[in-house]
PDB file of N, CA and C in Angstrom:
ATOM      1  N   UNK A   1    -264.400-119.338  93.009  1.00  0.00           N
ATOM      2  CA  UNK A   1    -265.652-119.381  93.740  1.00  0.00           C
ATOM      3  C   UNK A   1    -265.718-118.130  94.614  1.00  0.00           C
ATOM      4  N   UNK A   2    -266.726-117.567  94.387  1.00  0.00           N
ATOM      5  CA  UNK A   2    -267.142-116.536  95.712  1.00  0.00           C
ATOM      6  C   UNK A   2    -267.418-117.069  97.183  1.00  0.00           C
ATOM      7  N   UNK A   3    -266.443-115.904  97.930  1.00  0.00           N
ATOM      8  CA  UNK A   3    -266.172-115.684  99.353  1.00  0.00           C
ATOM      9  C   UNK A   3    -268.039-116.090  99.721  1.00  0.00           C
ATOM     10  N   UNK A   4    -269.222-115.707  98.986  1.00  0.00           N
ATOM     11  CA  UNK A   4    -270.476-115.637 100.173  1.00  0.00           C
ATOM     12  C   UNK A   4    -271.102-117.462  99.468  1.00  0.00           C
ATOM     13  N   UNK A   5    -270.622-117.721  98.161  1.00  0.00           N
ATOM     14  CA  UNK A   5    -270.769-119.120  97.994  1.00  0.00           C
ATOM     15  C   UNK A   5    -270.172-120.582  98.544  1.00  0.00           C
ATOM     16  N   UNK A   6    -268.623-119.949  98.837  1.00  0.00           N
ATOM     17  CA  UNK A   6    -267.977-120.731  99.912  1.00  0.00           C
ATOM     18  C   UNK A   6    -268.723-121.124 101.054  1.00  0.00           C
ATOM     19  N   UNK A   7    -268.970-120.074 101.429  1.00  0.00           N
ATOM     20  CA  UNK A   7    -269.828-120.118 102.933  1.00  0.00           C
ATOM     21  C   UNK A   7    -270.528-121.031 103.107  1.00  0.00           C
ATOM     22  N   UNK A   8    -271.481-120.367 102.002  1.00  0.00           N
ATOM     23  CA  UNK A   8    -272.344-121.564 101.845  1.00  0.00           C
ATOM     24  C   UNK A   8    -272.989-122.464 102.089  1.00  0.00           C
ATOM     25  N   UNK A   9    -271.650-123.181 101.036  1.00  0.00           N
ATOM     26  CA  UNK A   9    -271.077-124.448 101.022  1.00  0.00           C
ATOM     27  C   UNK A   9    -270.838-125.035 102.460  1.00  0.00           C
ATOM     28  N   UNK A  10    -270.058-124.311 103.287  1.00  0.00           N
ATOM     29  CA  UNK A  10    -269.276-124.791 104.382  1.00  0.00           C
ATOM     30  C   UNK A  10    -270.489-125.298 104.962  1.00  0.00           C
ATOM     31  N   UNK A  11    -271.543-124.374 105.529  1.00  0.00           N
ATOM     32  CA  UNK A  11    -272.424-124.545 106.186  1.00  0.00           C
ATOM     33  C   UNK A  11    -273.070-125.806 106.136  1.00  0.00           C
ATOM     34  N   UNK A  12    -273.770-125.654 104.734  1.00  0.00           N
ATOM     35  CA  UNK A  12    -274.468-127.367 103.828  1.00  0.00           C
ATOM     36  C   UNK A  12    -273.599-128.261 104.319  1.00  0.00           C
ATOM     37  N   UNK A  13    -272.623-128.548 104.367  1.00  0.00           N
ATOM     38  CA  UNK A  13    -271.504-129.794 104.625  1.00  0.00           C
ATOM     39  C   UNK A  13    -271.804-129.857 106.270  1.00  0.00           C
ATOM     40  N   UNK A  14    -271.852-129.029 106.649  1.00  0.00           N
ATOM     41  CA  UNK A  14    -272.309-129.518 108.350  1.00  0.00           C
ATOM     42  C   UNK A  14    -273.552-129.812 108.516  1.00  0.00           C
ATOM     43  N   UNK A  15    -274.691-130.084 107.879  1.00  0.00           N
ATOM     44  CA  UNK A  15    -275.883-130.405 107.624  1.00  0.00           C
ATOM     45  C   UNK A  15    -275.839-131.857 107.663  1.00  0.00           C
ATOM     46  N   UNK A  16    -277.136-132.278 108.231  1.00  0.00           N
ATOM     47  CA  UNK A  16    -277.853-133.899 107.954  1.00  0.00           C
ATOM     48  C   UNK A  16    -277.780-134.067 106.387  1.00  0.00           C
ATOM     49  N   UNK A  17    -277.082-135.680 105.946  1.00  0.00           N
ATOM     50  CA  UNK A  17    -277.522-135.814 105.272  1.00  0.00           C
ATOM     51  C   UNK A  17    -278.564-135.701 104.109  1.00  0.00           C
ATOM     52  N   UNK A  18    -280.167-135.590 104.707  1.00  0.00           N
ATOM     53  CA  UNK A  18    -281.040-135.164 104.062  1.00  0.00           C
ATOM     54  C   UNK A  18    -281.204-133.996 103.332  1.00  0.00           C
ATOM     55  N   UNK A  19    -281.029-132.892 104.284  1.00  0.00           N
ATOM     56  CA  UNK A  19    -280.917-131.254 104.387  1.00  0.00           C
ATOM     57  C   UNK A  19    -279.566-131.171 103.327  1.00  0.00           C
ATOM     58  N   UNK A  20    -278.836-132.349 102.815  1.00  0.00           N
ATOM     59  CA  UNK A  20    -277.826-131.735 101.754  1.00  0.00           C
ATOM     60  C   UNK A  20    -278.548-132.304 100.283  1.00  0.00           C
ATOM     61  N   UNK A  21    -278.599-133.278 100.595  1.00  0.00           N
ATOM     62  CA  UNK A  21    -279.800-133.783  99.486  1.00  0.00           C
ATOM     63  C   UNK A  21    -280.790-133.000  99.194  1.00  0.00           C
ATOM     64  N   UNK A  22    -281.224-132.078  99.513  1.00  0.00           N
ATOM     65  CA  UNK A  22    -282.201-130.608  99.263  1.00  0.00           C
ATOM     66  C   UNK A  22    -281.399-129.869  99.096  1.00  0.00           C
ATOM     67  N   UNK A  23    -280.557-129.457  99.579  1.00  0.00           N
ATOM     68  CA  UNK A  23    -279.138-128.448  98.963  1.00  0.00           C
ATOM     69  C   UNK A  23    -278.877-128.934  97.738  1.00  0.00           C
ATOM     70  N   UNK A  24    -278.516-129.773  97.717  1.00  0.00           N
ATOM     71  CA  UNK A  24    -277.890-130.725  95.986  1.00  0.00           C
ATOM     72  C   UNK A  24    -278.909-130.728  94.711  1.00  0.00           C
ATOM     73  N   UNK A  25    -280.048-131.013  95.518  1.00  0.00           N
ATOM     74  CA  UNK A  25    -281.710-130.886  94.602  1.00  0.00           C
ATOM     75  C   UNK A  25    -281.461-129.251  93.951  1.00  0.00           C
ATOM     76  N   UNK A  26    -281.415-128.161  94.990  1.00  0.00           N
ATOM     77  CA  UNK A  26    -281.830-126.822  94.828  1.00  0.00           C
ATOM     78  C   UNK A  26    -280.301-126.189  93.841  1.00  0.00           C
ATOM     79  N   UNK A  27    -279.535-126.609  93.990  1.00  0.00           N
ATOM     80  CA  UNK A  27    -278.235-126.498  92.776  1.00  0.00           C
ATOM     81  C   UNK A  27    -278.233-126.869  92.131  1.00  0.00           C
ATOM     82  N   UNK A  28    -278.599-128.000  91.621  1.00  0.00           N
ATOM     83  CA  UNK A  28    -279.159-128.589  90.153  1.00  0.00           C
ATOM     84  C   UNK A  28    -279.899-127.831  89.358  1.00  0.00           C
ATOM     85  N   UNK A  29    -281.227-127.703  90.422  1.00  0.00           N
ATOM     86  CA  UNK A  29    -282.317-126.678  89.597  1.00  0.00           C
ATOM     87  C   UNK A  29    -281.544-125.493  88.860  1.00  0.00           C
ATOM     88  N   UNK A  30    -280.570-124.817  90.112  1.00  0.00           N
ATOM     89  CA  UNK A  30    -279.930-123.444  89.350  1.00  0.00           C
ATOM     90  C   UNK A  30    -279.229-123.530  88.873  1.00  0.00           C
ATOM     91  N   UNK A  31    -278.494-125.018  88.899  1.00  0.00           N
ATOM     92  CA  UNK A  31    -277.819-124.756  87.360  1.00  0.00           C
ATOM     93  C   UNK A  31    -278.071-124.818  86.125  1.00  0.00           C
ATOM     94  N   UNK A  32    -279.434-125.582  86.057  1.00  0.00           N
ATOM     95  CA  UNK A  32    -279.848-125.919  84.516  1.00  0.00           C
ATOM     96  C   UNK A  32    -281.195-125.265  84.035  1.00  0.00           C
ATOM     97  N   UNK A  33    -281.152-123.501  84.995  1.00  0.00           N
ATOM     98  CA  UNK A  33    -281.839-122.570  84.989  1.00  0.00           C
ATOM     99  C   UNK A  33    -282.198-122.661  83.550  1.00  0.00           C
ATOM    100  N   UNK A  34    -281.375-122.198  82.755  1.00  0.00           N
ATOM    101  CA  UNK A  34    -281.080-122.393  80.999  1.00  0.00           C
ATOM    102  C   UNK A  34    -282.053-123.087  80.420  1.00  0.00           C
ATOM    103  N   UNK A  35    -282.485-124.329  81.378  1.00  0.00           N
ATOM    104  CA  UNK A  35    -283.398-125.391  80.023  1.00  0.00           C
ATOM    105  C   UNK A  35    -284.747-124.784  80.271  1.00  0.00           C
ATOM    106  N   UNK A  36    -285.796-125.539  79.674  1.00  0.00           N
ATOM    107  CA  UNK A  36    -286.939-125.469  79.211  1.00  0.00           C
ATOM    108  C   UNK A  36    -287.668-124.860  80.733  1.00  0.00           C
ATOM    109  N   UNK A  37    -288.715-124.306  80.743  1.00  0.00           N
ATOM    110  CA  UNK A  37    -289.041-124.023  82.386  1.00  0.00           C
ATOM    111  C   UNK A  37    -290.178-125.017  83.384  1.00  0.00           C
ATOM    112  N   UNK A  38    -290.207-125.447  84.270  1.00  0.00           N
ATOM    113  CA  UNK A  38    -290.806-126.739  84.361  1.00  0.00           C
ATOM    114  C   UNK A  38    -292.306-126.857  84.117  1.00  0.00           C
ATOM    115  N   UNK A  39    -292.670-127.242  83.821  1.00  0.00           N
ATOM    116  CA  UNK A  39    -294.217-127.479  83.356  1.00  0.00           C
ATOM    117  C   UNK A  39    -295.143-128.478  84.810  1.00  0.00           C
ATOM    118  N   UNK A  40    -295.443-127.843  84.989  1.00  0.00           N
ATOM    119  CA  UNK A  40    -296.784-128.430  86.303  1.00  0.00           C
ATOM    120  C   UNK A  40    -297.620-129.447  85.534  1.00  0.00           C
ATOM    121  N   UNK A  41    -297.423-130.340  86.573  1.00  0.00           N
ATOM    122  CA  UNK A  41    -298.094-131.083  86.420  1.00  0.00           C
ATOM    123  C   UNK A  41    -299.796-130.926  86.333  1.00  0.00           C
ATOM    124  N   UNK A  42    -301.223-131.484  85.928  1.00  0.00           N
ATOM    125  CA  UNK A  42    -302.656-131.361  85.890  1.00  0.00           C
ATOM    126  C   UNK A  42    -302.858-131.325  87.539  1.00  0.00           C
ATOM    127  N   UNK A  43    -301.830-132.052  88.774  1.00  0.00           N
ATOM    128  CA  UNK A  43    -302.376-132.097  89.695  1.00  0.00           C
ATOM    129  C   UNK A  43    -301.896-130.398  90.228  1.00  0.00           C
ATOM    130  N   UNK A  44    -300.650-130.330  90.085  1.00  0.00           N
ATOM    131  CA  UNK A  44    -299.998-128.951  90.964  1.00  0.00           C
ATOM    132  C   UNK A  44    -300.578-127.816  90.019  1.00  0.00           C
ATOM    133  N   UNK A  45    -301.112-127.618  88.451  1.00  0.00           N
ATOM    134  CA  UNK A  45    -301.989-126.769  88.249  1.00  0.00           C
ATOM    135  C   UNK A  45    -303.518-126.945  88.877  1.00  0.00           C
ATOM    136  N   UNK A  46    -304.267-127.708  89.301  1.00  0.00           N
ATOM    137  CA  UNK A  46    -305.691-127.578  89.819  1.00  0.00           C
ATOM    138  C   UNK A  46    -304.994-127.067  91.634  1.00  0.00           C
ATOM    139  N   UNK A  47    -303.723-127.435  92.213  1.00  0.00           N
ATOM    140  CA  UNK A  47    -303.396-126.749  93.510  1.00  0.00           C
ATOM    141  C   UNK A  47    -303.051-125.429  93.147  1.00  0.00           C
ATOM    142  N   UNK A  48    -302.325-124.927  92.489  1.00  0.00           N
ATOM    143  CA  UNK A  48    -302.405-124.183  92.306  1.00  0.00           C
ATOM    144  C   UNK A  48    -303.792-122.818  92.071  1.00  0.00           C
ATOM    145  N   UNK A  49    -304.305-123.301  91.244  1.00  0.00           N
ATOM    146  CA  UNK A  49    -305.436-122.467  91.012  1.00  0.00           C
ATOM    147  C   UNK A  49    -306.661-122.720  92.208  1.00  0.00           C
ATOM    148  N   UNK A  50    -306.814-123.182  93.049  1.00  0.00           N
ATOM    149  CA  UNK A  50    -307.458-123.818  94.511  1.00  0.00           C
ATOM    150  C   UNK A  50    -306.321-122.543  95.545  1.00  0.00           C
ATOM    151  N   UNK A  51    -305.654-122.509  95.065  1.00  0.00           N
ATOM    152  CA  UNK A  51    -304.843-121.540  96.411  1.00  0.00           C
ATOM    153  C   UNK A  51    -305.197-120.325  95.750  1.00  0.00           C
ATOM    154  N   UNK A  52    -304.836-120.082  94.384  1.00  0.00           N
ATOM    155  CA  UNK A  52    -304.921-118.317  93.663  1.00  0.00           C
ATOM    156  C   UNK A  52    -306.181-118.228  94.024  1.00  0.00           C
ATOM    157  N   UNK A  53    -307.741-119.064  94.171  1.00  0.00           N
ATOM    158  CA  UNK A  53    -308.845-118.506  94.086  1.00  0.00           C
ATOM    159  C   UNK A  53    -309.162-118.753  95.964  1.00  0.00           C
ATOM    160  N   UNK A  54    -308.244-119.207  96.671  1.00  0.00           N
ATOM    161  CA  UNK A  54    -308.511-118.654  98.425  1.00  0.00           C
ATOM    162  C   UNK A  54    -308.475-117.227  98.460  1.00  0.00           C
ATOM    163  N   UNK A  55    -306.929-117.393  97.757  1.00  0.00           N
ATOM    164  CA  UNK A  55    -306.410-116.089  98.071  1.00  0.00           C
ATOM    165  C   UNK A  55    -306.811-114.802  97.341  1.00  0.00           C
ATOM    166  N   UNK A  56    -307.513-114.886  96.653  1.00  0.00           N
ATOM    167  CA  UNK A  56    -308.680-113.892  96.259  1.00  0.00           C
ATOM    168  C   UNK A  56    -309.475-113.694  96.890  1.00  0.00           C
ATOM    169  N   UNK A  57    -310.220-114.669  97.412  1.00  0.00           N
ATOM    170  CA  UNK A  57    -310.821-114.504  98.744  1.00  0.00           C
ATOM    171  C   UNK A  57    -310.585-114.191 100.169  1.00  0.00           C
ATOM    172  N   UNK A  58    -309.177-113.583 100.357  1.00  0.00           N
ATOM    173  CA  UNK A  58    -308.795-113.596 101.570  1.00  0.00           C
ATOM    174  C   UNK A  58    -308.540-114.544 102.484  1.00  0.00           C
ATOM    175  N   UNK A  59    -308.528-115.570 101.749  1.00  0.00           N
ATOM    176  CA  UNK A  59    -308.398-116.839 102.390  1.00  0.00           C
ATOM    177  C   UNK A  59    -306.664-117.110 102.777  1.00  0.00           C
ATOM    178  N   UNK A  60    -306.261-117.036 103.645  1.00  0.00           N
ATOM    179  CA  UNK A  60    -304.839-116.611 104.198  1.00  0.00           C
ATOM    180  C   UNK A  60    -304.508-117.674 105.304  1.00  0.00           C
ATOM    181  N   UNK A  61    -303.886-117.761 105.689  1.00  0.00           N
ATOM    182  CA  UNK A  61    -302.818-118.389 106.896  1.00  0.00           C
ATOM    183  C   UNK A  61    -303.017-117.507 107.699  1.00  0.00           C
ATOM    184  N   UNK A  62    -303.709-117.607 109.244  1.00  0.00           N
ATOM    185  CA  UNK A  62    -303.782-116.574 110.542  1.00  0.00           C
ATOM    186  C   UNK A  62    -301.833-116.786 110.306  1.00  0.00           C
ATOM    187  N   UNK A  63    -301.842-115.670 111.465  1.00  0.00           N
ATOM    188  CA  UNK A  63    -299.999-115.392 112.137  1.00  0.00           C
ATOM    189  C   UNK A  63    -299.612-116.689 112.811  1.00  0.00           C
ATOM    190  N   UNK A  64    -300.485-116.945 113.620  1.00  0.00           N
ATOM    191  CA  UNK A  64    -299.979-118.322 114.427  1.00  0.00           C
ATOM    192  C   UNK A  64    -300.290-119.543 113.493  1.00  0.00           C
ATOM    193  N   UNK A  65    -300.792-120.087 112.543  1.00  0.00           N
ATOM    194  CA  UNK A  65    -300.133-121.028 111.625  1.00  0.00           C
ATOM    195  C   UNK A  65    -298.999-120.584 110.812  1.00  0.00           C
ATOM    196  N   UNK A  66    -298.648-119.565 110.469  1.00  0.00           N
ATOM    197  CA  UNK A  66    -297.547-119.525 109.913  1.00  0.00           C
ATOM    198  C   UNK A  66    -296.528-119.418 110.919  1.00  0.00           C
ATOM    199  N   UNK A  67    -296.719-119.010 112.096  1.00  0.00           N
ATOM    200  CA  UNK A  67    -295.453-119.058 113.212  1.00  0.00           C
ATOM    201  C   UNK A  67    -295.208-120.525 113.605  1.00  0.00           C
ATOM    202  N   UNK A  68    -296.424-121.688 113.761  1.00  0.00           N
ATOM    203  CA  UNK A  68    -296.335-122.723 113.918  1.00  0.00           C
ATOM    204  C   UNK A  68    -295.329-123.783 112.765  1.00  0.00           C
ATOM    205  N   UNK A  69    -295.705-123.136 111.380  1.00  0.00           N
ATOM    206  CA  UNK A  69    -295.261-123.778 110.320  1.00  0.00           C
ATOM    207  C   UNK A  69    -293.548-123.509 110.527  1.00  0.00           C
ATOM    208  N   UNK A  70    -293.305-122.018 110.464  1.00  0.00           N
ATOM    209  CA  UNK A  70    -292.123-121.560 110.176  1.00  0.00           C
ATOM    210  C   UNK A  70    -290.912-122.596 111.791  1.00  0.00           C
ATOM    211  N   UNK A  71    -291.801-122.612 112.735  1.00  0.00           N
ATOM    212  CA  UNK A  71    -290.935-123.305 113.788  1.00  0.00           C
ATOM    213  C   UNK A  71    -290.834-124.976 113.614  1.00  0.00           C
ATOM    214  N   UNK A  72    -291.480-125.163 112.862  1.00  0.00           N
ATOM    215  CA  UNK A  72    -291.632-126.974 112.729  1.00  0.00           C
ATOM    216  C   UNK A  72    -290.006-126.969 112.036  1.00  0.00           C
ATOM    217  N   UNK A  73    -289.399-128.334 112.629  1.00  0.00           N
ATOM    218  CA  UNK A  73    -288.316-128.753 112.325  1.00  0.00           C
ATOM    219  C   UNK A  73    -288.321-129.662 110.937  1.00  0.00           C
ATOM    220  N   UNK A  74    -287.403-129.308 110.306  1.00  0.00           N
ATOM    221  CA  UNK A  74    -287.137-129.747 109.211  1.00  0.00           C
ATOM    222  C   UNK A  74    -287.401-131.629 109.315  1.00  0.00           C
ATOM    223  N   UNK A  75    -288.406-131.802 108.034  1.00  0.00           N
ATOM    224  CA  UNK A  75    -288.483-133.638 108.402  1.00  0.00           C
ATOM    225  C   UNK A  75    -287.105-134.435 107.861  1.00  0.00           C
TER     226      UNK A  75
END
């Protein structure tokens, strides 16, 4: 194992429960990078294409919702 994957690791293990259960989720994904690539669902393609056509429009996040977002504590 790599010295910066160890780390890691160490870190995740001092984590809430939950917050490792999203660690564990997000290593799965990369490990089975390999299979098929995930297919969106009809709902997360119509979100999707609702955000690509804001954001064509300039339709953006001011600084202070994203400073608000980025400080909200993990649920």
């Amino acid at each position: 194992m790599i010295k910066p994957l160890e780390d890691a690791l160490g870190k995740v293990l001092r984590l809430s429960e939950h917050k490792q259960a999203v660690a564990a989720e997000l290593l799965e994904q990369l490990a089975q990078s390999d299979a098929a690539p995930y297919a969106l669902s009809p709902d997360e393609r119509t979100a999707v294409r609702e955000a690509l056509d804001r954001a064509s429009r300039g339709g953006f996040a001011d600084e202070a919702d994203v400073d608000a977002t980025l400080r909200r504590p993990w649920g």
